[in-house]
PDB file of N, CA and C in Angstrom:
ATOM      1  N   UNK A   1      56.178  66.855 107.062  1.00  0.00           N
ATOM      2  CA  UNK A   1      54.988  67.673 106.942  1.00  0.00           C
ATOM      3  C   UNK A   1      55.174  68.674 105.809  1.00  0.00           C
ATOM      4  N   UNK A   2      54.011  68.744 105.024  1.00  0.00           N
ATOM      5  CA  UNK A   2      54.566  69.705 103.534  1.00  0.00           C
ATOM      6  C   UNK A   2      53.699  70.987 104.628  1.00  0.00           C
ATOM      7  N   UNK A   3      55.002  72.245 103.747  1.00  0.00           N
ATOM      8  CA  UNK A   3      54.031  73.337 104.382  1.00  0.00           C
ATOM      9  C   UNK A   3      52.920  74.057 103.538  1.00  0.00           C
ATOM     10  N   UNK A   4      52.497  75.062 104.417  1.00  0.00           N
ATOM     11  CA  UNK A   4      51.683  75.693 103.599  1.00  0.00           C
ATOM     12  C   UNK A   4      51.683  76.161 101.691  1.00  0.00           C
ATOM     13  N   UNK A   5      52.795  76.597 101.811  1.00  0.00           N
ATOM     14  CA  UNK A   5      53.454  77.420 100.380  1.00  0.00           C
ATOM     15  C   UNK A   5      53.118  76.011  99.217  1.00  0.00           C
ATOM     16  N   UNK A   6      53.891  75.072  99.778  1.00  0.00           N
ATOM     17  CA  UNK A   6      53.788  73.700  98.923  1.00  0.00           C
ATOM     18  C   UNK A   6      52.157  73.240  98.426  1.00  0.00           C
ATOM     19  N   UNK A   7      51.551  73.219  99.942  1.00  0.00           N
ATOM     20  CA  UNK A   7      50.214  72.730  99.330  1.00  0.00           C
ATOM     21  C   UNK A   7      49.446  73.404  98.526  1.00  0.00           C
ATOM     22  N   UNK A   8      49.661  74.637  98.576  1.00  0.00           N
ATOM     23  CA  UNK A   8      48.921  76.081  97.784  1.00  0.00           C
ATOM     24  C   UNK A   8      49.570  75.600  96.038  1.00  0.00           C
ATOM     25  N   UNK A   9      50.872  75.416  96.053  1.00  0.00           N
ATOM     26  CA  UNK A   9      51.009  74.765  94.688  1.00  0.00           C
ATOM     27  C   UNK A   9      51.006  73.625  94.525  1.00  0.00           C
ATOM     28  N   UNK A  10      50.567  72.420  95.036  1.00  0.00           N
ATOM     29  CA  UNK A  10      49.799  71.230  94.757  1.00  0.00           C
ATOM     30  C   UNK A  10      48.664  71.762  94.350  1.00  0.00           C
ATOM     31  N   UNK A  11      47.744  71.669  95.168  1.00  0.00           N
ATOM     32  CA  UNK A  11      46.557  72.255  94.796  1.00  0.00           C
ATOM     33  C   UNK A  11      46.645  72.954  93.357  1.00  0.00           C
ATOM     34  N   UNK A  12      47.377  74.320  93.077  1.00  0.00           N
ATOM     35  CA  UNK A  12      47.376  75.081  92.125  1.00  0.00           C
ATOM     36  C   UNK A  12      47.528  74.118  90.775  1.00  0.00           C
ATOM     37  N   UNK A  13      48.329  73.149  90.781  1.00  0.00           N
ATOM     38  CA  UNK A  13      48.628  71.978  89.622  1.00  0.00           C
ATOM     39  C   UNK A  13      47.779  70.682  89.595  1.00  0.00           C
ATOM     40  N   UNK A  14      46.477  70.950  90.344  1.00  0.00           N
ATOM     41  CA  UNK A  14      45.434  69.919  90.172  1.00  0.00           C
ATOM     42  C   UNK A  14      44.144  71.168  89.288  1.00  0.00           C
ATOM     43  N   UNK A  15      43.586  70.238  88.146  1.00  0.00           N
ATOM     44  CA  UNK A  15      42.807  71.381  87.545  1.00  0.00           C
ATOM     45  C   UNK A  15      41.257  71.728  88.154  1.00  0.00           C
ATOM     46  N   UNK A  16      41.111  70.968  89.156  1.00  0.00           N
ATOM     47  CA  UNK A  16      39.786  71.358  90.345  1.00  0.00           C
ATOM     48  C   UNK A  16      39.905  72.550  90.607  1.00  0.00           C
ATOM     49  N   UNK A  17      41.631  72.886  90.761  1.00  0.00           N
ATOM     50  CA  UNK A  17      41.848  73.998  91.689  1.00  0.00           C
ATOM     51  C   UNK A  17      42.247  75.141  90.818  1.00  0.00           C
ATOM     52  N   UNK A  18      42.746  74.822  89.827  1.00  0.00           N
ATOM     53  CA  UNK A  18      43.803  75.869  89.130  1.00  0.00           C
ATOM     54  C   UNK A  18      43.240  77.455  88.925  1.00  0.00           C
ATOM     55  N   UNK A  19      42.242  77.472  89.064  1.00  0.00           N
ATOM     56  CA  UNK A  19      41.911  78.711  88.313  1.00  0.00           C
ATOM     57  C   UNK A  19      41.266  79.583  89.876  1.00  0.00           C
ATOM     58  N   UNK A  20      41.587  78.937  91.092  1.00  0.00           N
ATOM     59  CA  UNK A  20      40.992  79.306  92.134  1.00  0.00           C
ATOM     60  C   UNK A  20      42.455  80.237  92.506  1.00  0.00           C
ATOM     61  N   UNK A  21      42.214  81.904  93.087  1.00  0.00           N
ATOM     62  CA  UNK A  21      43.073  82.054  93.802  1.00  0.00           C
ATOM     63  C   UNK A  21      43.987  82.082  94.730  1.00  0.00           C
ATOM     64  N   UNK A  22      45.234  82.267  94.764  1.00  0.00           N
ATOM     65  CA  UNK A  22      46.276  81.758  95.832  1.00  0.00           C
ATOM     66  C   UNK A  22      45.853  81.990  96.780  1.00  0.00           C
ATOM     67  N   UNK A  23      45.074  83.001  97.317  1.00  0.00           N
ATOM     68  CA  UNK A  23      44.741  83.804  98.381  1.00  0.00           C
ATOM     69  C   UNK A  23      43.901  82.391  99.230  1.00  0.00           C
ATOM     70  N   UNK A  24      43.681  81.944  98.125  1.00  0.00           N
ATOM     71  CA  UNK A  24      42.000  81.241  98.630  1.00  0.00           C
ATOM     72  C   UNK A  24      42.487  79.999  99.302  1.00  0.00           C
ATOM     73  N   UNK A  25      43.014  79.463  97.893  1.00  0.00           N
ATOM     74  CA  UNK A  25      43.977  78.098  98.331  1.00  0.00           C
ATOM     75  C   UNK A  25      44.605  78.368  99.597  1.00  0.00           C
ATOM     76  N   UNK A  26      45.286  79.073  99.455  1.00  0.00           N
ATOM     77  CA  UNK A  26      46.019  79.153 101.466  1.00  0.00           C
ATOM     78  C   UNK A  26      45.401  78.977 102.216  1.00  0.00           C
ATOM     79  N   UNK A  27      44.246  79.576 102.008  1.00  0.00           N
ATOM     80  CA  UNK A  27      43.027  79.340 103.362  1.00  0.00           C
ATOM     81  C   UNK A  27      43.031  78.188 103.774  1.00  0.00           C
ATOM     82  N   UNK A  28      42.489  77.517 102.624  1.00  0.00           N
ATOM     83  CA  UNK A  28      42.415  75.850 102.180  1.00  0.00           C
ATOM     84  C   UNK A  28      43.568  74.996 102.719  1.00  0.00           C
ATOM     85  N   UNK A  29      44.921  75.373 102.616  1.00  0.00           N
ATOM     86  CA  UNK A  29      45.628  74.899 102.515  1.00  0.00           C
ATOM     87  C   UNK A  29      46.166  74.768 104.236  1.00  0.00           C
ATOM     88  N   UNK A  30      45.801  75.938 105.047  1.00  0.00           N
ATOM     89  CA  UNK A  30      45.904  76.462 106.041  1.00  0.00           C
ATOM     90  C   UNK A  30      45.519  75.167 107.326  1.00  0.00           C
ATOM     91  N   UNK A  31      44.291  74.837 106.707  1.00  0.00           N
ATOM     92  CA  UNK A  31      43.277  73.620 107.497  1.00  0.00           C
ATOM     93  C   UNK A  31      43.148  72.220 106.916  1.00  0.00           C
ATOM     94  N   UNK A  32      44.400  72.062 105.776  1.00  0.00           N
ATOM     95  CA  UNK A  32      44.125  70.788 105.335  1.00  0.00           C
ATOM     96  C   UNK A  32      45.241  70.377 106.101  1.00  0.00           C
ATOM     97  N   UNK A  33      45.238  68.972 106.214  1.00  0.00           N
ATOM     98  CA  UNK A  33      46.000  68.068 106.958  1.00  0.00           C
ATOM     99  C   UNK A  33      46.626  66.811 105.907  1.00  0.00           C
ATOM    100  N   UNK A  34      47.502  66.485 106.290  1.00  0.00           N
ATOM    101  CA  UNK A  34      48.091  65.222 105.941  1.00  0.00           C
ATOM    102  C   UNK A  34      47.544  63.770 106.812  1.00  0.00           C
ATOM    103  N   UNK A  35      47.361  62.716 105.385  1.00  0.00           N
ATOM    104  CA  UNK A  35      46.522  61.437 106.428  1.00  0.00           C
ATOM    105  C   UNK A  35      47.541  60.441 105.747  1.00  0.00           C
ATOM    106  N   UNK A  36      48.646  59.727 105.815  1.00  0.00           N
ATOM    107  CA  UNK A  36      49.368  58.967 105.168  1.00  0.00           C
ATOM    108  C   UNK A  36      48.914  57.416 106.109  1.00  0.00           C
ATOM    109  N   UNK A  37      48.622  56.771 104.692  1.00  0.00           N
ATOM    110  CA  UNK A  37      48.006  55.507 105.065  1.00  0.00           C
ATOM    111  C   UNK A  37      48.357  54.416 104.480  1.00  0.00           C
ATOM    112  N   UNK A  38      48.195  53.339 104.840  1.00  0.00           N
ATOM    113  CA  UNK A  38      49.411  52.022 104.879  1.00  0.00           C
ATOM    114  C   UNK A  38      48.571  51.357 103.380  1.00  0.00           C
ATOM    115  N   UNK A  39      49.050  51.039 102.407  1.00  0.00           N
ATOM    116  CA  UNK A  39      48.597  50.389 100.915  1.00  0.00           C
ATOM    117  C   UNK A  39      47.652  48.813 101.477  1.00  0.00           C
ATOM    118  N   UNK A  40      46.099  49.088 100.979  1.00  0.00           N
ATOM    119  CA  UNK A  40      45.438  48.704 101.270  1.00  0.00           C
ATOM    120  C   UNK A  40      44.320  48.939 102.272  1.00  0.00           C
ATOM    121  N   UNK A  41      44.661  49.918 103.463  1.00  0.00           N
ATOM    122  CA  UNK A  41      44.273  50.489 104.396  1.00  0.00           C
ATOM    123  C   UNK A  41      43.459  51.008 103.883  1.00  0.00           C
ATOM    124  N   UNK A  42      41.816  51.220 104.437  1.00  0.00           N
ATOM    125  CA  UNK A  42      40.973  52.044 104.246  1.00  0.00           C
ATOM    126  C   UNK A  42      40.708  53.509 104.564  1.00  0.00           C
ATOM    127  N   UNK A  43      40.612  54.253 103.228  1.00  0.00           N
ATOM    128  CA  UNK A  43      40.196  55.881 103.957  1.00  0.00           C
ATOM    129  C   UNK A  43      38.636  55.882 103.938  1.00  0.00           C
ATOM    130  N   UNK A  44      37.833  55.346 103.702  1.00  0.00           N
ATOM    131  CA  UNK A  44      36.729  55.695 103.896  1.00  0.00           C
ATOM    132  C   UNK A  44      35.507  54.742 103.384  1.00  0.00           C
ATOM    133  N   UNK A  45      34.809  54.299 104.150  1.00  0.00           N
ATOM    134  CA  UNK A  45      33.588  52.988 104.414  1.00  0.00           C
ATOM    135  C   UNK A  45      32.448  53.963 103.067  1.00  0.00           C
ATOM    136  N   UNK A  46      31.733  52.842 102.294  1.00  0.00           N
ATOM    137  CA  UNK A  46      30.628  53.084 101.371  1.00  0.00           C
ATOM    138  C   UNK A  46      29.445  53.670 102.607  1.00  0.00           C
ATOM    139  N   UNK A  47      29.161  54.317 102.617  1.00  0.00           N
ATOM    140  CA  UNK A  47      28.167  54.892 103.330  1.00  0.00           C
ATOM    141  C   UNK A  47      28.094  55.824 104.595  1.00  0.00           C
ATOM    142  N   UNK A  48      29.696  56.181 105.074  1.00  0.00           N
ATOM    143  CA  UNK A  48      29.827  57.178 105.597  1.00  0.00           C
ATOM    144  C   UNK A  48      29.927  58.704 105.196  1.00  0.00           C
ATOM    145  N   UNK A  49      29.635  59.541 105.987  1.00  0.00           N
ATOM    146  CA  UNK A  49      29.580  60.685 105.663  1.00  0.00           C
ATOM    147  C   UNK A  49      30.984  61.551 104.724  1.00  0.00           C
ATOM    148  N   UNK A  50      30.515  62.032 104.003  1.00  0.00           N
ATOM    149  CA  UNK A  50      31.650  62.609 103.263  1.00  0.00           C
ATOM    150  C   UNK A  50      32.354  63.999 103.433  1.00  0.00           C
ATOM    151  N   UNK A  51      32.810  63.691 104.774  1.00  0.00           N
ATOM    152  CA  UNK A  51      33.355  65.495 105.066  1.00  0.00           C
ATOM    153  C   UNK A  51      34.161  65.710 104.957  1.00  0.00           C
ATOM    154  N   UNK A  52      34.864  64.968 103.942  1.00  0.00           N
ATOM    155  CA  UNK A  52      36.791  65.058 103.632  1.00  0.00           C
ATOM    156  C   UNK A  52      37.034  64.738 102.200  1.00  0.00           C
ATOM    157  N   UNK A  53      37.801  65.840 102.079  1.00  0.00           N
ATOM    158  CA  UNK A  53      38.761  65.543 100.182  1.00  0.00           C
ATOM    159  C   UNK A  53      39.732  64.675 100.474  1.00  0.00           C
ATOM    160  N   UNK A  54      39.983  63.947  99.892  1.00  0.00           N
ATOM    161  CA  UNK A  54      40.886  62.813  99.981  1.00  0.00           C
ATOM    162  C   UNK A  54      41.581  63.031  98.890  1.00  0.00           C
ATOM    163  N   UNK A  55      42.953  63.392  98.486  1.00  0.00           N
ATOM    164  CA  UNK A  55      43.853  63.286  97.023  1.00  0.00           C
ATOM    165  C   UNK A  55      44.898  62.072  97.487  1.00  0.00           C
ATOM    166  N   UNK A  56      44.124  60.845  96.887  1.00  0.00           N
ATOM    167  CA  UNK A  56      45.037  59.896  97.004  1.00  0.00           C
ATOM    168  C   UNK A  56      46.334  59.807  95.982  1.00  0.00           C
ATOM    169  N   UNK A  57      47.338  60.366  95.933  1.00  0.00           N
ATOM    170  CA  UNK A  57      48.228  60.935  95.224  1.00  0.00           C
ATOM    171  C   UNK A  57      49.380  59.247  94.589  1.00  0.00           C
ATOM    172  N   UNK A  58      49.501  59.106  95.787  1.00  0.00           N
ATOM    173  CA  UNK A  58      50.590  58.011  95.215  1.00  0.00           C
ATOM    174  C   UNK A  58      49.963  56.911  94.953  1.00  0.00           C
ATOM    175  N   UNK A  59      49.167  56.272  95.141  1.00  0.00           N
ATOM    176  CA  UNK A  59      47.986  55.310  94.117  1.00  0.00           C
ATOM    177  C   UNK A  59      47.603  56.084  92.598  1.00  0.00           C
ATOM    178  N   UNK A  60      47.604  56.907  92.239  1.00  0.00           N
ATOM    179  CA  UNK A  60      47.365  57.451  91.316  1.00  0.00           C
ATOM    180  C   UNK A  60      48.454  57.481  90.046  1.00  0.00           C
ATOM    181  N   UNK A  61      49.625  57.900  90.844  1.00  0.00           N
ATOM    182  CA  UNK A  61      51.098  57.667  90.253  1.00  0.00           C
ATOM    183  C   UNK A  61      51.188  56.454  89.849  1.00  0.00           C
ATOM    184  N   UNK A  62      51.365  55.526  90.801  1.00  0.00           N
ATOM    185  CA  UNK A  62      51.591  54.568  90.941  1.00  0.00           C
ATOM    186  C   UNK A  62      51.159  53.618  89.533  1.00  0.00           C
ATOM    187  N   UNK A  63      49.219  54.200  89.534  1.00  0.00           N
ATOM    188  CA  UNK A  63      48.450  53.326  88.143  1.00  0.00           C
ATOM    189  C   UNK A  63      49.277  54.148  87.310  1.00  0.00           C
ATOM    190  N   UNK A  64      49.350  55.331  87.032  1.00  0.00           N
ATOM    191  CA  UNK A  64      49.789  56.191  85.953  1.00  0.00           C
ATOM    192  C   UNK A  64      51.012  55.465  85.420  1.00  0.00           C
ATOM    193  N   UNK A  65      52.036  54.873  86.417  1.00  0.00           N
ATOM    194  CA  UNK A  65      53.382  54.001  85.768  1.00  0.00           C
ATOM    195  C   UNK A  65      53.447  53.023  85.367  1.00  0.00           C
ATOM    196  N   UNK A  66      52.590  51.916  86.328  1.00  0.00           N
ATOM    197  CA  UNK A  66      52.175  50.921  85.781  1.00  0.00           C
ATOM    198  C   UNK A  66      51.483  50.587  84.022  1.00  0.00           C
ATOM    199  N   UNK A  67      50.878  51.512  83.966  1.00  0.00           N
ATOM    200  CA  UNK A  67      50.375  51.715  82.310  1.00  0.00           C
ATOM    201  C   UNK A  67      51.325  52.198  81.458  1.00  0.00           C
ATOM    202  N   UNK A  68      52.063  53.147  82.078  1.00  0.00           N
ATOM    203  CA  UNK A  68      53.634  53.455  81.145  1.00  0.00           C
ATOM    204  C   UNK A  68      54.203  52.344  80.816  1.00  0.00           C
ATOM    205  N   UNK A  69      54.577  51.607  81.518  1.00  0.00           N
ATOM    206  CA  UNK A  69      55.316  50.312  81.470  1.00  0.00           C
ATOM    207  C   UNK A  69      54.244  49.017  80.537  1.00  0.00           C
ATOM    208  N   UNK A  70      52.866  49.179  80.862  1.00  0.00           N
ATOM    209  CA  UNK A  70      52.594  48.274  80.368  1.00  0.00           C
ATOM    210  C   UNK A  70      52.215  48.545  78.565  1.00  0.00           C
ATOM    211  N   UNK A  71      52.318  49.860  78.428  1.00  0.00           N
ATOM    212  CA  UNK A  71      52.275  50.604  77.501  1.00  0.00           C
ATOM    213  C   UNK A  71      53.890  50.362  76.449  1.00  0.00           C
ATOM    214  N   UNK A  72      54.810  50.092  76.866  1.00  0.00           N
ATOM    215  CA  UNK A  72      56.039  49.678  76.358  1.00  0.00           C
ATOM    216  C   UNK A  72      56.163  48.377  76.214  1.00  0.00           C
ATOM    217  N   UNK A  73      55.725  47.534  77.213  1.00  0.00           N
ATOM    218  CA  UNK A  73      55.935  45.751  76.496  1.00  0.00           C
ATOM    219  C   UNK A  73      54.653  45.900  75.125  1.00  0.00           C
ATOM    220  N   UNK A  74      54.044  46.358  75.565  1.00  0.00           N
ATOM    221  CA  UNK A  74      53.006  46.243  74.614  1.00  0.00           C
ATOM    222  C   UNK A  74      53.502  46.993  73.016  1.00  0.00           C
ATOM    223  N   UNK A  75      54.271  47.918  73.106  1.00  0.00           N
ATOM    224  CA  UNK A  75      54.937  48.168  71.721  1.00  0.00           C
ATOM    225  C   UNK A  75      55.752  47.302  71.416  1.00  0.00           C
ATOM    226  N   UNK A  76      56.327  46.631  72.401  1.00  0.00           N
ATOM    227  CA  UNK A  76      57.678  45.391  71.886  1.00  0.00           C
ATOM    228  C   UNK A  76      57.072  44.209  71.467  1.00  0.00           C
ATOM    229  N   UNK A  77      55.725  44.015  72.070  1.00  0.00           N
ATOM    230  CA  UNK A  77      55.127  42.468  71.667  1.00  0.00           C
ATOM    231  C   UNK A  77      54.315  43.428  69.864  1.00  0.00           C
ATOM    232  N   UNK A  78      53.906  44.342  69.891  1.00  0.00           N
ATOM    233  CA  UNK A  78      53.392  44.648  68.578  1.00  0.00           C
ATOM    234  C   UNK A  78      54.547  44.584  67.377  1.00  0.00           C
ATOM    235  N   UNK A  79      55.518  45.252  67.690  1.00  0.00           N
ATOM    236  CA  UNK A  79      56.937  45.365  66.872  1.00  0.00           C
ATOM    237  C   UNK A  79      57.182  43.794  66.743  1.00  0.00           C
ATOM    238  N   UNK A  80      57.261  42.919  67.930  1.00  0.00           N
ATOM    239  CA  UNK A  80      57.722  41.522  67.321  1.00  0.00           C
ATOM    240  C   UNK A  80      56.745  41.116  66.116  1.00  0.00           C
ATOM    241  N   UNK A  81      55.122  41.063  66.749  1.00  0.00           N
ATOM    242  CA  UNK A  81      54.349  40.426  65.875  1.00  0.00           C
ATOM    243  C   UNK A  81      54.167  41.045  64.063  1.00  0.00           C
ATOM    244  N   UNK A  82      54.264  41.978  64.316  1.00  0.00           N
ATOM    245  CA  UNK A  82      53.599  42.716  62.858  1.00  0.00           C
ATOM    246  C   UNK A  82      54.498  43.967  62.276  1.00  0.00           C
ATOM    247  N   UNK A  83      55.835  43.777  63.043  1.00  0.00           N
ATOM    248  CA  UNK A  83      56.993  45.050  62.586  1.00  0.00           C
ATOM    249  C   UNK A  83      55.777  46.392  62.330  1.00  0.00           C
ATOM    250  N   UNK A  84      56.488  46.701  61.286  1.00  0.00           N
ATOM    251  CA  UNK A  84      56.022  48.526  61.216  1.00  0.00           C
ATOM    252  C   UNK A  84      55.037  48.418  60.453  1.00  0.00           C
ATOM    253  N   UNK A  85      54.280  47.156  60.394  1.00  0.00           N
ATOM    254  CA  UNK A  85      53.271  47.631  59.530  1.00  0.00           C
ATOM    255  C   UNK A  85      52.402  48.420  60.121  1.00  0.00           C
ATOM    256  N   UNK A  86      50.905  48.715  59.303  1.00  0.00           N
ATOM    257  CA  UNK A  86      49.725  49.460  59.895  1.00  0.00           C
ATOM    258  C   UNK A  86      49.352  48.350  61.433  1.00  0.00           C
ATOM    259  N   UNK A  87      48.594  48.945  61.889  1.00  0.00           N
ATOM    260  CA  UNK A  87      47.811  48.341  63.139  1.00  0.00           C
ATOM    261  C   UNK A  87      46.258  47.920  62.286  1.00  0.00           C
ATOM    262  N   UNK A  88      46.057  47.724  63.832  1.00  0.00           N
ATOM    263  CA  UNK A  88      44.166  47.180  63.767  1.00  0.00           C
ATOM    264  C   UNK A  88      43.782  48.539  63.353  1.00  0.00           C
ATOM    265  N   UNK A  89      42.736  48.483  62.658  1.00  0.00           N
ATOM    266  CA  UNK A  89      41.684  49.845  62.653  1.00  0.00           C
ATOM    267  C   UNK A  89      42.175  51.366  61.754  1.00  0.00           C
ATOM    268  N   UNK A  90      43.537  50.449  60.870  1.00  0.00           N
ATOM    269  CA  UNK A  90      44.421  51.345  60.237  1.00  0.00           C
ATOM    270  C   UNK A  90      44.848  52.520  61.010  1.00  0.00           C
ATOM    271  N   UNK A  91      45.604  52.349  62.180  1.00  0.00           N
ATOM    272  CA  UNK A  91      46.313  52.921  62.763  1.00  0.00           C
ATOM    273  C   UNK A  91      47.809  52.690  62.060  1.00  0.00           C
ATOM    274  N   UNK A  92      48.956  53.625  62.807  1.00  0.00           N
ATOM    275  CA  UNK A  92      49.692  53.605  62.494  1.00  0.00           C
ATOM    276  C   UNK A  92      50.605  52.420  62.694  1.00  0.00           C
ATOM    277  N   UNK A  93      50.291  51.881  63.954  1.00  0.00           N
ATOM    278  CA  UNK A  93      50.330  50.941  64.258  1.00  0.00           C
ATOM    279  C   UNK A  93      51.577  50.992  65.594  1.00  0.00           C
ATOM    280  N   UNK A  94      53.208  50.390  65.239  1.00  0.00           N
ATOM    281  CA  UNK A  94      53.991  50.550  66.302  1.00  0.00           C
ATOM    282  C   UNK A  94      54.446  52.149  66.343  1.00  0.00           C
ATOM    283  N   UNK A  95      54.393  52.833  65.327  1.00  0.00           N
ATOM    284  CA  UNK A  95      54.867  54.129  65.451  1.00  0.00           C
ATOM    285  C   UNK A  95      53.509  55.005  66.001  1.00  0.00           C
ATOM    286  N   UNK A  96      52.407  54.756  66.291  1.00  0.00           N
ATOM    287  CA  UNK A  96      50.989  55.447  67.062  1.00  0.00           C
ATOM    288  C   UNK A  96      51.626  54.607  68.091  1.00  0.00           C
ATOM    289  N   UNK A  97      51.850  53.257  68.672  1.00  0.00           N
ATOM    290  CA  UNK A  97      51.911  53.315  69.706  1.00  0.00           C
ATOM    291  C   UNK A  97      53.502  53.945  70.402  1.00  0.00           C
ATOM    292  N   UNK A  98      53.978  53.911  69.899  1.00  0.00           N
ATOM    293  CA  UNK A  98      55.357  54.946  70.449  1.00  0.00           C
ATOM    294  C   UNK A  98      55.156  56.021  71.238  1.00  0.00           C
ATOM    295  N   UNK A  99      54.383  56.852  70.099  1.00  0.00           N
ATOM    296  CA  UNK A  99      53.744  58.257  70.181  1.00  0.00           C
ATOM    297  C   UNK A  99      52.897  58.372  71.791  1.00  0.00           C
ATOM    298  N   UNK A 100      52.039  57.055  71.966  1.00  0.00           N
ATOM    299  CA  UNK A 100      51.784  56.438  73.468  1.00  0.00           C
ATOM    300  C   UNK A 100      52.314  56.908  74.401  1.00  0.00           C
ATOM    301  N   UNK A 101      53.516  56.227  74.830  1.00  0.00           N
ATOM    302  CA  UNK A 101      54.346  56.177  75.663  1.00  0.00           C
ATOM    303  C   UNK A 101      54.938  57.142  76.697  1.00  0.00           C
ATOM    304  N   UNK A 102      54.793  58.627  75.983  1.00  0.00           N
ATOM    305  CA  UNK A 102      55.081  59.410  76.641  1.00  0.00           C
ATOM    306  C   UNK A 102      53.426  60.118  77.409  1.00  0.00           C
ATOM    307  N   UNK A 103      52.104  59.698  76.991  1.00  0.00           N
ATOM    308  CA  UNK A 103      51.445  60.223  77.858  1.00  0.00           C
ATOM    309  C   UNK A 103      51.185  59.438  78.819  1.00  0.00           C
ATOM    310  N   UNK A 104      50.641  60.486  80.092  1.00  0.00           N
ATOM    311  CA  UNK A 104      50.511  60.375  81.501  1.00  0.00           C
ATOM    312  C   UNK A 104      48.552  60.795  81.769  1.00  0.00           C
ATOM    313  N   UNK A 105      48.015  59.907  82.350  1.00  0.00           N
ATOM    314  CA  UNK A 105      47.164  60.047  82.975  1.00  0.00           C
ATOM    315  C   UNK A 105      47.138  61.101  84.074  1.00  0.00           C
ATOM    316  N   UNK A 106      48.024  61.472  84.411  1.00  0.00           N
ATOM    317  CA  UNK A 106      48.019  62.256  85.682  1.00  0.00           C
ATOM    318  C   UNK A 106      49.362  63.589  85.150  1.00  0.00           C
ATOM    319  N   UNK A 107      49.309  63.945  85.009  1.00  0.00           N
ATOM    320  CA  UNK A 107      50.920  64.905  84.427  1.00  0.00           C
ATOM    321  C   UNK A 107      51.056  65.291  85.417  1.00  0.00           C
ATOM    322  N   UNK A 108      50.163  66.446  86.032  1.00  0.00           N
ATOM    323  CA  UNK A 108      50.212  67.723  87.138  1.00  0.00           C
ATOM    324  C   UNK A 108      51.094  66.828  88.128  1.00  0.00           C
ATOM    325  N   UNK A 109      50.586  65.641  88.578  1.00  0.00           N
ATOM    326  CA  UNK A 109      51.191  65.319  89.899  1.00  0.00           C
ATOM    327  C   UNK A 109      52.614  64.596  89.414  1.00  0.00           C
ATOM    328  N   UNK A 110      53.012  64.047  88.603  1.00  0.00           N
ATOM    329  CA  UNK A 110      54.343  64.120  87.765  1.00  0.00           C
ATOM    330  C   UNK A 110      55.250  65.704  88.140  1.00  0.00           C
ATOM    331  N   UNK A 111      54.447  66.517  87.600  1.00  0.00           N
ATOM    332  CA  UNK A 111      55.077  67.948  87.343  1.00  0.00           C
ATOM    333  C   UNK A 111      55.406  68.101  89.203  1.00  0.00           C
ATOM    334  N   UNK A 112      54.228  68.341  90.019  1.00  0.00           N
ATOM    335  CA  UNK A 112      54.422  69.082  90.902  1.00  0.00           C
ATOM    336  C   UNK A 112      55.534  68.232  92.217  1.00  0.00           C
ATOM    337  N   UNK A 113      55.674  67.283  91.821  1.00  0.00           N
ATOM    338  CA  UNK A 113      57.313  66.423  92.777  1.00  0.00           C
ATOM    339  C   UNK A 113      58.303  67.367  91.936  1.00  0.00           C
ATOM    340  N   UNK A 114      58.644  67.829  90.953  1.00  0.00           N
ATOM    341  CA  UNK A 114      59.389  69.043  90.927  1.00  0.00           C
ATOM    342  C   UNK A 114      59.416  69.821  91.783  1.00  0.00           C
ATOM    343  N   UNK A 115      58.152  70.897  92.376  1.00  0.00           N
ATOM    344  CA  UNK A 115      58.265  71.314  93.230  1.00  0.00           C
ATOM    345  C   UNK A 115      58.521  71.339  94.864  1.00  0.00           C
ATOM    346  N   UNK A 116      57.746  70.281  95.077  1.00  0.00           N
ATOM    347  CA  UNK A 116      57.804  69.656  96.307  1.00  0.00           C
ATOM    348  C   UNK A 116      58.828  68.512  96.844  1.00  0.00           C
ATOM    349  N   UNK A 117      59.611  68.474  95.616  1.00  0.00           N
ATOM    350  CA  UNK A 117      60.886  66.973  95.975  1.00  0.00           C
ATOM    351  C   UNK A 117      61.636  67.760  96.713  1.00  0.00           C
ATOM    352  N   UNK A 118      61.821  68.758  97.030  1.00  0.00           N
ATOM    353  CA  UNK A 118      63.432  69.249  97.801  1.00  0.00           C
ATOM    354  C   UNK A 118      64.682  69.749  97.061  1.00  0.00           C
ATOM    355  N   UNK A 119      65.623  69.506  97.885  1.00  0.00           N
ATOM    356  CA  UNK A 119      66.671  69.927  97.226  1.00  0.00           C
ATOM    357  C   UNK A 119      67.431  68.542  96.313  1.00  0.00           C
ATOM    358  N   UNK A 120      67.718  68.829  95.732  1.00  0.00           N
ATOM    359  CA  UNK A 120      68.454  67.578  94.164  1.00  0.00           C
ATOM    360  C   UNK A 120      69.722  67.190  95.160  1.00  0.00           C
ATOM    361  N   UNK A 121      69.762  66.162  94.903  1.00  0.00           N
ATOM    362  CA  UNK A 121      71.131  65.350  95.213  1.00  0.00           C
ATOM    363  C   UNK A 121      72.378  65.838  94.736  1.00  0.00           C
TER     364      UNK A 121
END
């Protein structure tokens, strides 16, 4: 169970929330609950009522890595085909896609397992 303190900085590192005060978030944080659900499992039917925030967190990660990765074969199949030349559309080509590699669709929730991972091995 994450506690209070934690979810107040989840929240704080999602930008919905960021600029909302701590004070507030706690409140928030006070009455939110944890719903951990099995991959594939449904949180919620097209046409039911919407009385719940849902931060599906590790589906999110999850795409965010998957594109990292698919983001790296994809510089190795460009580097085989066409070395360092320019790209399509006069890009830089393998060195723009390099530059790639290190962004994240999602950072905050990257960043905030810093906070919330525990103690380091």
């Amino acid at each position: 169970m994450i506690s209070t303190v934690e979810k107040v900085l989840f929240l704080k590192s999602i930008d919905l929330f960021s600029q909302i005060p701590g004070e507030d978030l706690a409140q928030v944080a006070l009455i939110a609950t944890e719903d951990a659900r099995e991959q594939g499992e449904e949180i919620f039917a097209e046409g039911e009522a919407g009385d719940a925030l849902y931060l599906v967190l590790e589906d999110m990660i999850e795409f965010d890595e998957r594109v990292r990765l698919w983001r790296g074969r994809h510089v190795l199949m460009v580097e085989r085909m066409i070395g360092m030349k320019p790209g399509t559309g006069g890009s830089l080509g393998v060195s723009y896609l390099q530059h790639t590699l290190q962004r994240r669709f999602f950072p905050e929730l990257w960043e905030v397992r810093t906070v919330l991972g525990g103690a380091s091995a």
